[in-house]
Structure formats: structure tokens, C-alpha cells
Protein backbone atom coordinates (compact mmCIF):
# COMPACT_ATOMS: atom_id res chain seq x y z
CA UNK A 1 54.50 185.01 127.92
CA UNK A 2 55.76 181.68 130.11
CA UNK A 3 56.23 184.56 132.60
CA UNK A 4 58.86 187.01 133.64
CA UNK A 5 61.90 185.08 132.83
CA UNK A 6 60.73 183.39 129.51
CA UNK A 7 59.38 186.21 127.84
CA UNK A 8 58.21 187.05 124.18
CA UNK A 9 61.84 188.39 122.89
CA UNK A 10 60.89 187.73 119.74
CA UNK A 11 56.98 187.94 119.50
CA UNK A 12 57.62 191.25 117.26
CA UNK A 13 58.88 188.88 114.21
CA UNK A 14 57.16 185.84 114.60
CA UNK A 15 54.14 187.26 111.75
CA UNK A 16 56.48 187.98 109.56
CA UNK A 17 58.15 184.71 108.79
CA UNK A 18 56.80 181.49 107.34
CA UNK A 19 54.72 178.96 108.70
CA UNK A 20 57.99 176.09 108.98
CA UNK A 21 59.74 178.74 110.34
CA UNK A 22 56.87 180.41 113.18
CA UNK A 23 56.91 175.91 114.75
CA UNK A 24 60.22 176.36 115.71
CA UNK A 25 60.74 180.64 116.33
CA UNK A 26 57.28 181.03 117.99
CA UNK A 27 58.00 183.44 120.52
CA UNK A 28 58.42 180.97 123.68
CA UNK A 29 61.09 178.76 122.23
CA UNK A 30 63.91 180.07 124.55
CA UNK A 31 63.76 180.96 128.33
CA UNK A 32 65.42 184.24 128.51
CA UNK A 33 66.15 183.58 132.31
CA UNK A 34 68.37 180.24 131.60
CA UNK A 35 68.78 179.93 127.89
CA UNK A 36 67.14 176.64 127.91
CA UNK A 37 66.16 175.26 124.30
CA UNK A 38 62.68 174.05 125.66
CA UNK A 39 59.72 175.92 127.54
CA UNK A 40 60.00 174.97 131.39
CA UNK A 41 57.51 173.00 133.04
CA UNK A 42 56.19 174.85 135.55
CA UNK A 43 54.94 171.95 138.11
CA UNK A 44 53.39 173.82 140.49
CA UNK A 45 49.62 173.81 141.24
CA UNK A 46 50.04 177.74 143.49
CA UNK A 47 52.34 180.88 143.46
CA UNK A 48 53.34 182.86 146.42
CA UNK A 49 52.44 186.32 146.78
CA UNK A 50 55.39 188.66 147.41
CA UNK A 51 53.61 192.08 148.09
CA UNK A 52 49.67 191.46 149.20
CA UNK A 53 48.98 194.45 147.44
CA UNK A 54 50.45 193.93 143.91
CA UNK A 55 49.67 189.97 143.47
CA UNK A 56 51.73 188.04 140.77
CA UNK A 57 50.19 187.42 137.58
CA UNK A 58 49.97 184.23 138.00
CA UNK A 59 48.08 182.95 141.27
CA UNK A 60 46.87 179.51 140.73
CA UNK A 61 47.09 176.87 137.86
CA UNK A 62 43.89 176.28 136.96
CA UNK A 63 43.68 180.05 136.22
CA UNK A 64 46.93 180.27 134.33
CA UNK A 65 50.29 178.35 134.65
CA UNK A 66 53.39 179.66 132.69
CA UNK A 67 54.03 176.23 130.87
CA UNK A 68 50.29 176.28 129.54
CA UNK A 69 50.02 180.12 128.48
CA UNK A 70 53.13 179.72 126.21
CA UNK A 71 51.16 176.75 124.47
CA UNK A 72 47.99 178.70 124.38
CA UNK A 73 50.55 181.83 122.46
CA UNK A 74 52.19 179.05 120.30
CA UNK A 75 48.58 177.96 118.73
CA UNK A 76 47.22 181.79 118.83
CA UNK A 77 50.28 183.08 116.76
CA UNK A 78 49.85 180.16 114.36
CA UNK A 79 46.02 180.29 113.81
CA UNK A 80 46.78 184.16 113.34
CA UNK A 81 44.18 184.56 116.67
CA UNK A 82 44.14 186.96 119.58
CA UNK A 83 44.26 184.19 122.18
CA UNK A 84 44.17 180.50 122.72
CA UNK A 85 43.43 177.87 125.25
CA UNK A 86 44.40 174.97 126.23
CA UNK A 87 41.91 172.04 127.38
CA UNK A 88 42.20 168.39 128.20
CA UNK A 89 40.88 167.31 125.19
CA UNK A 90 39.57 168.00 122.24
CA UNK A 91 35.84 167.34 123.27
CA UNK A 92 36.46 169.24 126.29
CA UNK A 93 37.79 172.47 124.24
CA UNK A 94 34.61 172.01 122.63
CA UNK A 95 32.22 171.35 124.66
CA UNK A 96 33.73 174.88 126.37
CA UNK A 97 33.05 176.47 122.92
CA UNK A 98 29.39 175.20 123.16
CA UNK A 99 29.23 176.70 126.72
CA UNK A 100 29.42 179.85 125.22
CA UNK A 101 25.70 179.58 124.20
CA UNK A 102 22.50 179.49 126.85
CA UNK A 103 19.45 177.47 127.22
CA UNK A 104 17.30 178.64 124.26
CA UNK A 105 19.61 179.25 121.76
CA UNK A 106 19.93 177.47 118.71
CA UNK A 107 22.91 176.20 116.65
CA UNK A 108 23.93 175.25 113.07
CA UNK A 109 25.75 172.70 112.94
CA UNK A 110 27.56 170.16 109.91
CA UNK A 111 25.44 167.01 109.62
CA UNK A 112 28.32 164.61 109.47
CA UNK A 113 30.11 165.73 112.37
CA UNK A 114 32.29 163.65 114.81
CA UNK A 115 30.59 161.37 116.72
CA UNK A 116 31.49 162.56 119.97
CA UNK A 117 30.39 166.17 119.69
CA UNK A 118 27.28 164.63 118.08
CA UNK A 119 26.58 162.78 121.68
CA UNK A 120 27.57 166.15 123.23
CA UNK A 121 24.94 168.00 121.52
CA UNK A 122 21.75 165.19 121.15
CA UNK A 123 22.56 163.36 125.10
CA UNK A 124 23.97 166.12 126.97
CA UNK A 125 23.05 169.82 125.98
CA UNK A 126 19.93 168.98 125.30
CA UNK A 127 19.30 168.68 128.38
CA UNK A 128 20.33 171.99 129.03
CA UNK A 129 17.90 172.93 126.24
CA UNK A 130 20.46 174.28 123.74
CA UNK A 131 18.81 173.57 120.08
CA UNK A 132 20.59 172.36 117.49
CA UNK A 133 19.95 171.80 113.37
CA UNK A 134 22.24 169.43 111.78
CA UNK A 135 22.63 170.24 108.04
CA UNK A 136 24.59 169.50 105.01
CA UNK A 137 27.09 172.37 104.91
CA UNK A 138 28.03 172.10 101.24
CA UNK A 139 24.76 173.82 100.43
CA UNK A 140 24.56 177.25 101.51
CA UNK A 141 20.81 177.52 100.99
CA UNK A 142 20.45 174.90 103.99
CA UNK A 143 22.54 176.31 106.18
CA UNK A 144 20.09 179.97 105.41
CA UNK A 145 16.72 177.72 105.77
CA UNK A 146 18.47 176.56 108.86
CA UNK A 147 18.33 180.20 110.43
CA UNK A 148 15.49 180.80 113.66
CA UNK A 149 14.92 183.89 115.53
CA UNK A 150 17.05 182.27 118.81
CA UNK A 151 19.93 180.93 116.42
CA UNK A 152 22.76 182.17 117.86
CA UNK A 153 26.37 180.01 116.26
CA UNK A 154 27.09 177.99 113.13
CA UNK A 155 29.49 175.08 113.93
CA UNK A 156 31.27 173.73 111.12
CA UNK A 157 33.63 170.70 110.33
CA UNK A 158 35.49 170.55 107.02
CA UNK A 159 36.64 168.66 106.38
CA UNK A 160 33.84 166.58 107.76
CA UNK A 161 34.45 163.43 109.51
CA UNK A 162 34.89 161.02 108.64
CA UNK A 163 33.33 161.48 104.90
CA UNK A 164 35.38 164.64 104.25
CA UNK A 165 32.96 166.78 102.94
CA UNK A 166 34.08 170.50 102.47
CA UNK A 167 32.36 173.16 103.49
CA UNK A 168 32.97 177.04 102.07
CA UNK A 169 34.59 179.08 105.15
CA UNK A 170 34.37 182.09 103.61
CA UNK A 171 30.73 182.12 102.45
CA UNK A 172 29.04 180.45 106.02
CA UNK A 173 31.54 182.63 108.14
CA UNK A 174 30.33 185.87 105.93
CA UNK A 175 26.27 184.70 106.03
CA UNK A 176 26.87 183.76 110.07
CA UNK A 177 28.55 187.46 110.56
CA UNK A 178 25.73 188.84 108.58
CA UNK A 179 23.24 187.54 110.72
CA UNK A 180 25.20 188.28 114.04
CA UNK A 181 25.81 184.58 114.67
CA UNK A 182 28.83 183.29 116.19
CA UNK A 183 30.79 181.07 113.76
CA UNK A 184 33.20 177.85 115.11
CA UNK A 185 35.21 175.64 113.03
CA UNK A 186 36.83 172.06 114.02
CA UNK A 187 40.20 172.28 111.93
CA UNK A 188 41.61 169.43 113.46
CA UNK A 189 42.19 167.60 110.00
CA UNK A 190 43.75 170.48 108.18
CA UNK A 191 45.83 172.18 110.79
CA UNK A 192 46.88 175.96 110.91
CA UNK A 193 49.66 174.09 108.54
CA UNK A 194 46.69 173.99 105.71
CA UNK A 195 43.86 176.04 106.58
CA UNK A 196 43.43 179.52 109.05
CA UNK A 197 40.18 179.77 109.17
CA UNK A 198 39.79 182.81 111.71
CA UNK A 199 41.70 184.51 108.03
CA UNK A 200 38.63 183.36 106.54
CA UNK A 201 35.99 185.19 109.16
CA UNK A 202 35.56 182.91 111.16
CA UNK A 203 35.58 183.62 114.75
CA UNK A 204 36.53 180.80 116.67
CA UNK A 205 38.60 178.10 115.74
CA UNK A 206 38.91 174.07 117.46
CA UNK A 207 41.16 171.37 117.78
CA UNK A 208 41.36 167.90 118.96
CA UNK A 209 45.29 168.62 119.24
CA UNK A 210 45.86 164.83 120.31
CA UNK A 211 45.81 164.47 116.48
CA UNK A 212 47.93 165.77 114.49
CA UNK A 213 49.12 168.56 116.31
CA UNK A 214 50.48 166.10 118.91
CA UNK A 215 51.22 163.98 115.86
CA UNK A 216 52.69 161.08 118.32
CA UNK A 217 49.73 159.72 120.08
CA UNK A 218 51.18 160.30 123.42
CA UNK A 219 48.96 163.10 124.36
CA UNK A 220 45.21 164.17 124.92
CA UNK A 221 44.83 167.70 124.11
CA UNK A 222 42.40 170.25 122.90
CA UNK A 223 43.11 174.17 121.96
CA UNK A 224 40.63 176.78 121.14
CA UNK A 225 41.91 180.31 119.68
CA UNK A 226 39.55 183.39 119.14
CA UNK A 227 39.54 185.86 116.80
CA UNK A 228 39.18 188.68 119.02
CA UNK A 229 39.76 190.02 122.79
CA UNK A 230 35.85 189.96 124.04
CA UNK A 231 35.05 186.44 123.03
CA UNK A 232 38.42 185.30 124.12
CA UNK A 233 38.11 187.14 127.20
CA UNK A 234 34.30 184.34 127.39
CA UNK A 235 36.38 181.46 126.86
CA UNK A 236 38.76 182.41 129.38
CA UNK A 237 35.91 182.62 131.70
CA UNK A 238 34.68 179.24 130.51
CA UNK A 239 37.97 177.78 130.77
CA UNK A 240 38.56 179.01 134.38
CA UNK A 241 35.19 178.02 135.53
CA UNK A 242 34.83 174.73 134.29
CA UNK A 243 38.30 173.85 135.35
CA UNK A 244 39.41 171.70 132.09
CA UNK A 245 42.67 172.43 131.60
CA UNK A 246 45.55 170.54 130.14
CA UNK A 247 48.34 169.61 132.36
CA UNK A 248 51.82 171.10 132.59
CA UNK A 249 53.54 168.00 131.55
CA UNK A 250 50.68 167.40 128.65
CA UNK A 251 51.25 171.06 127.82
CA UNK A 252 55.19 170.46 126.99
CA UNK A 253 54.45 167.33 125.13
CA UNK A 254 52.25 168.91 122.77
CA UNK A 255 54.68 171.69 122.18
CA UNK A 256 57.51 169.22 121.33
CA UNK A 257 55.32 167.53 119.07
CA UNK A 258 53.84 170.63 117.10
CA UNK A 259 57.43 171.72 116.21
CA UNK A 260 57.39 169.16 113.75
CA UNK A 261 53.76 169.46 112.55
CA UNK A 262 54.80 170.77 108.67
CA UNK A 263 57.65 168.35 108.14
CA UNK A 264 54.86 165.43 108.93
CA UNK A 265 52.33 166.61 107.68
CA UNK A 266 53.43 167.17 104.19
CA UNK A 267 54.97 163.75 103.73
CA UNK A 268 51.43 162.18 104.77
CA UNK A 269 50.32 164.26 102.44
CA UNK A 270 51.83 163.11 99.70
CA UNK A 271 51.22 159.48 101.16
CA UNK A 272 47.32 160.35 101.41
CA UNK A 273 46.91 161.39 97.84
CA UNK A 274 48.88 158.10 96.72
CA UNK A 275 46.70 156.18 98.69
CA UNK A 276 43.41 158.15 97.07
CA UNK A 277 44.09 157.35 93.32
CA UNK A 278 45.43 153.51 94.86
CA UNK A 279 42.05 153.17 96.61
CA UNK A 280 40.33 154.83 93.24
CA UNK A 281 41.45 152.80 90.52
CA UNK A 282 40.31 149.14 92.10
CA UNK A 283 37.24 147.87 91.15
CA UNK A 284 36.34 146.55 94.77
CA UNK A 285 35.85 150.08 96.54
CA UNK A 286 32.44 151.22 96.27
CA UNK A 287 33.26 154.65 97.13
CA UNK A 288 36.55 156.74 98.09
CA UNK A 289 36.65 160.01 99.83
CA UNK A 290 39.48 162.59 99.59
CA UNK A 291 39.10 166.33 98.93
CA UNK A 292 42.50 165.89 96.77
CA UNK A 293 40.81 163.84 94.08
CA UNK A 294 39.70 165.23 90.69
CA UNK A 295 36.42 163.99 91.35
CA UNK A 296 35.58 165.12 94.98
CA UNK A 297 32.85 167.80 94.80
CA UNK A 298 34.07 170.19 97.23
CA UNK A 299 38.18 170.10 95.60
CA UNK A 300 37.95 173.50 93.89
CA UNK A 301 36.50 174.63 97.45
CA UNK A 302 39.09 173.20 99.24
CA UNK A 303 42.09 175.03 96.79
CA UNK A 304 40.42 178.71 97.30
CA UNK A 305 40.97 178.05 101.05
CA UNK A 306 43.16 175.27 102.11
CA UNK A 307 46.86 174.94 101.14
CA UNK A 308 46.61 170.94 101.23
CA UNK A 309 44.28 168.07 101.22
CA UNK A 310 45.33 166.74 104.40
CA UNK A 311 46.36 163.04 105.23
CA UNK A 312 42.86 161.48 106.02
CA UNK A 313 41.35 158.94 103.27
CA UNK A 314 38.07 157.23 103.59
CA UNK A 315 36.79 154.44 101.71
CA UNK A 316 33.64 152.26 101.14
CA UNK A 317 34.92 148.48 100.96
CA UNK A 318 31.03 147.53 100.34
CA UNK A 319 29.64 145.95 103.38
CA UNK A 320 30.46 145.57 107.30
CA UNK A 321 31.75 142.09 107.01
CA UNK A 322 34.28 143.05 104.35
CA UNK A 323 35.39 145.88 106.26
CA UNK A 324 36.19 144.12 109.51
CA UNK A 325 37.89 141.64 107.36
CA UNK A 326 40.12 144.31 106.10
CA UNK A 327 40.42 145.47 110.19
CA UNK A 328 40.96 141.66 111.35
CA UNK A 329 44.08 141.04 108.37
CA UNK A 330 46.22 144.72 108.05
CA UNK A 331 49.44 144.12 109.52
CA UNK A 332 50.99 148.03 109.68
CA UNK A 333 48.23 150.23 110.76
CA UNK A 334 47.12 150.98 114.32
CA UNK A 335 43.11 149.65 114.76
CA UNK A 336 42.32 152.17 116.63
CA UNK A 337 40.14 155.03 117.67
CA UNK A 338 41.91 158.70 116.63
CA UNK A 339 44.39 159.72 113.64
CA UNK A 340 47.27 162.34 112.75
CA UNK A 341 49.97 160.70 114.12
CA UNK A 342 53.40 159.14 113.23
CA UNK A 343 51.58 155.79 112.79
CA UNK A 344 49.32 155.12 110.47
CA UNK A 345 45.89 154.80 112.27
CA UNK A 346 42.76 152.70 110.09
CA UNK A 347 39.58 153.24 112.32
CA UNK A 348 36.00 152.08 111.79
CA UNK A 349 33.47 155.01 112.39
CA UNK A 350 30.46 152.62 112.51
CA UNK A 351 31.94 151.05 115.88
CA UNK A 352 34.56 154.13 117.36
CA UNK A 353 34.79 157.26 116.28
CA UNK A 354 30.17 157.84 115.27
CA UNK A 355 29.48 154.49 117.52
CA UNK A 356 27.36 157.09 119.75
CA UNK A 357 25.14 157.94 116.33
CA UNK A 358 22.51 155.92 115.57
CA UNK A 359 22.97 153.14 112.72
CA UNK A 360 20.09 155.14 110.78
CA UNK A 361 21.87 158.59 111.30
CA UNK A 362 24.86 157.29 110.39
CA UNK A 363 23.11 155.65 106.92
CA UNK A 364 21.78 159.13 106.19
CA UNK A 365 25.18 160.56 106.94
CA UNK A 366 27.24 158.40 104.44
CA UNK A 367 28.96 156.43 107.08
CA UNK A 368 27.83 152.88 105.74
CA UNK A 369 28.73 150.15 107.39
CA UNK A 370 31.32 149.44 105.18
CA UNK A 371 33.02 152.52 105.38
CA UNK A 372 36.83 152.52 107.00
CA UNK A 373 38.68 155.93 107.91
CA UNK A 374 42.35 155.49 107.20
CA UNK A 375 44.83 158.29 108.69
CA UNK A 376 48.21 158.07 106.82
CA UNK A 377 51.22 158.05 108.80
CA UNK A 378 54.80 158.39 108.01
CA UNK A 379 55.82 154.34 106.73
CA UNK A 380 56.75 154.12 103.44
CA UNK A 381 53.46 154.38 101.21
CA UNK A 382 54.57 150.85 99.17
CA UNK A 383 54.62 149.17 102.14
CA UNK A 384 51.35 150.34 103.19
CA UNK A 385 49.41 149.53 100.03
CA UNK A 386 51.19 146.42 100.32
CA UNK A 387 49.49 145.57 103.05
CA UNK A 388 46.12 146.69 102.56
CA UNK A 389 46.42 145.07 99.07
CA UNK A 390 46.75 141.79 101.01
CA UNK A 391 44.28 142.81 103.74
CA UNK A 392 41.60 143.57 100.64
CA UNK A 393 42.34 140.33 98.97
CA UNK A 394 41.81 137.81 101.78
């Protein structure tokens, strides 16, 4: 609920229509005190106590602020969770998630995972003696081999960044259940458009939503939901006492942005998978990665529990030099650090997004230093192999 004048009219209905229809009817969409097409922003940091003895529900913003808690429904009621939260970024909502673990424990987490929660786990919680085993997630048996007497959570990515390796859901959420493990999943790539993991048993799922979510690259933002009351009643705890929360005004961006979040993503779909078989069929890529082509490993994985391939292609152009070539020449692609949004985004994981992995990590990893990460946008896709055509040839 926003709060007393923007309630949940229509909560009762939301599960039973689609996904395209749940972005725009999501429960939130319409203050019932003014009528107003668009969640309020609440900008206001404290709330005034009528009656002492019967305090308002909400009492101070970092605790709760209407304008956030309708984002943190929106996300819960399309990840099909109990509850979600909303964070300042996506490295904060998971370093929260980690938070949920003490000194001691021990995690399982996906080898190839982005950089930045990499440098969370090896620089920083290490020193608060969490353990962690990075393995290669497409083989059960070394995720099982993987298992101490203090491991307590498996963290996976899939797909993995930025080599898009795909991990079964089903089978590690079932094994980490089995083992009475908690089980968190990044599905910043795929969305709640392509993949609902917490439908899959998992039990708590991540996103960096400054990517697509946001889709517009105007917002930091991270959102964790749970997949039941008690562990989202430990986040809330975390959330609250670490004090990371997004901002009112970040809060309304995001939930402008993720109205649109099936229209865009499906026509960078179709971009992506153009791109693949583009990227595929020349002779001067040593290597391309998409879950969407026939070749990938992990497709037939990614069809039993994904609706799409999402809109993130990476490919091998053979050596560093080469690839900041490429970098130096493209004309419509952002350079930058980040993907998902409106713009097509080509990034270069040796130096941004796994820069905080060492070069001999990264080698073992896949991510060569000739490897470029290219989020597709919404330009027309001629006009973008156009350009990297050009950008390849020079």
C-alpha cells in the first residue's frame, strides 16, 4: 500500500492477469485519494503522530516511505514474492542479501559472477570472515562437492555475466532446499519479464534494477523480493539497519520506467538474437555467447525455465587490442559501464564491469581480454550491425 489514500483497490486481480498487463494494473497505479495516474512522491523524510498511543504506520523514511513501499509491492507482485525492497543500488541490495549470513558461514557462489559482487565477497566480507566457493554452476556435481558443514546459501547468476552461462534453477534451488541452504539468484538479465525464479524454489531473488528494469539509464536502483514472510521479515531488518534505501524521487523513476519493461524488452530481444547469428557467421569472432543460439550449451536449460534469451550478447573479437579498436571506432553504442537500457550499451568487462578480478581469474573465467559485452538497445538492428561491421573492419 502507498498508504491510506493510495491503497491496493485492485491487489485482488493483479495474479490473475498477464505479465504486460500486471506493469501497468499493478495494484498502486492509481491514488484512490486524488485519482492521479502516477504514484505520489512522498518527499518527506518524518510523519507526525496524531494519537501518541496509536502511531501511524509510517514513522520515518528510512523505515518505510509510501512512494518506496508501492515500488517494493510493484516488484513483489511481479516476481510472484511475499515482499520486496528497495535499495540504492544493485550492489547495495546485495550486499544486504549477503548480510543475511554471519562470520563463519560459507557460501556457493557462480564462478563467473559480476565483478562487483566478486570484490564484495574476496575485499570486503572476508574480512568479516564469511567463506565463499566460487564454482561453475552448470555442473551440479560441483556445486554438491562444494557443500561444508558451515555452508549456509548458494548464490547464483544465470545468466552469468558477462559469459552467459546458464545455470539449472530448479535443480540447485531443490539440492540448496535439501540441504537447508538459503538459495539467491541475480535475475537482473532476464527480468521477472523472462524468468521467476522464486516459481522455481528459489528463495530470494536480486536485481541491479538500474538495468533493465529502469531501462533508461537515469536511475541507480536495486530490489530484493523474498519468497516468504520470515526471511523477508530479515531483510527488512537489514534494510532498516543498514539504512540503504532508494530515494523517493529514484523510487518514482524506476516505476515509470518498469511500466514499459515487456514492450522493450522483447524488441531487444529480437535485436539480440539478430545480432547472435550476425556475430556467429563471421569468420573474425573467436567465440560468441548467447543462450538463444543453437549451439549454446545451457539453451535447452534456458527454454525449461526462461521465457526469452534476453538482450545481452557477448563476443570474443580475439585479442585486447582488437577489442579496444572495436571500442575506439563504434559510432551508436554507449562505451560504457552497465546495460538494459533504451541505448545500446557495448562495455569491456576486462577494464569495467570484472576490472576488480584479477587478469588470471578473469582468464580462468572466460573473460579474455578480447571479450566485449554488448547490451542491445532499441535502434534499428541494421543500423547497428552497420556500425559494428565498420567498427570490426577498421
Amino acid at each position: 500500500m502507498a498508504d491510506s489514500h493510495c491503497s491496493q483497490s485492485k491487489e485482488q486481480h493483479a495474479g490473475q492477469d498477464r505479465f504486460a498487463t500486471r506493469l501497468i494494473h499493478f495494484g498502486n497505479e492509481i491514488c484512490q485519494h486524488t485519482g492521479a495516474s502516477s504514484v505520489p512522491i512522498m518527499q518527506a523524510t518524518t510523519f507526525h503522530h496524531e494519537d501518541i498511543y496509536h502511531p501511524p504506520k509510517h514513522d520515518y523514511s528510512r523505515s518505510g516511505n509510501p512512494t518506496r513501499e508501492a515500488l517494493e509491492q510493484y516488484i513483489a507482485v511481479l516476481e510472484g514474492g511475499t515482499r520486496g525492497f528497495a535499495f540504492a543500488s544493485g550492489m547495495a541490495a546485495i550486499s544486504a542479501s549477503f548480510m543475511l549470513f554471519s562470520a563463519g558461514d560459507h557460501v556457493i557462489v557462480t564462478e563467473d559472477v559480476y565483478g562487483g559482487t566478486y570484490r564484495l565477497l574476496t575485499s570486503i566480507l572476508s574480512r568479516f570472515q564469511l567463506e565463499v566457493t566460487f564454482v561453475d554452476m552448470t555442473d551440479l556435481e560441483q556445486v554438491k562437492a562444494a557443500l561444508r558443514p558451515n555452508t549456509k546459501g548458494v548464490y547464483i547468476e544465470t545468466p552469468s555475466n558477462p559469459t552467459l552461462k546458464v545455470t539449472d534453477i530448479r535443480a540447485v534451488a531443490a539440492w540448496a532446499r535439501d540441504n537447508g541452504l538459503i538459495s539467491l539468484l541475480d535475475n537482473t538479465f532476464m527480468t521477472p519479464y523472462h524468468q521467476r525464479p522464486l516459481e522455481l524454489g528459489v528463495d530470494i531473488v536480486i536485481h541491479s534494477a538500474t538495468k533493465f528494469l529502469g531501462g533508461h539509464s537515469d536511475v541507480l536502483a536495486g530490489l530484493v523480493v523474498t519468497k516468504d514472510d520470515e526471511l523477508g521479515a530479515q531483510v527488512k531488518m537489514l534494510q532498516n539497519g543498514l539504512g540503504t534505501v532508494l530515494g523517493v524521487q529514484d523510487c518514482w523513476l524506476l516505476m515509470r520506467g518498469m511500466k514499459t519493461l515487456e514492450a522493450r524488452m522483447s524488441h531487444s530481444e529480437v535485436s539480440a538474437k539478430r545480432l547472435a547469428n550476425w556475430l556467429q557467421a563471421r569468420e573474425d569472432i573467436v567465440k560468441v555467447y548467447y543462450p538463444g543460439l543453437e549451439d549454446h550449451p545451457g539453451r535447452d536449460i534456458q527454454e525449461s525455465q526462461s521465457l526469452g534469451y534476453g538482450a545481452v550478447v557477448s563476443f570474443d573479437v580475439g585479442s585486447g587490442e582488437r577489442a579496444k579498436q572495436v571500442l575506439n571506432r563504434v559510432r551508436l553504442p554507449l562505451v560504457a559501464v552497465s546495460l538494459g537500457a533504451v541505448e545500446s550499451i557495448l562495455s569491456y568487462p576486462a577494464m569495467m564491469s570484472h576490472a576488480a578480478m584479477p587478469a588470471s581469474v578473469r582468464q580462468e573465467r572466460g573473460i579474455t581480454d578480447g571479450l566485449l559485452r554488448f547490451s542491445v538497445g532499441l535502434e534499428h538492428i541494421e543500423d547497428l550491425l552497420a556500425d559494428l561491421d565498420q567498427a570490426l573492419q577498421g
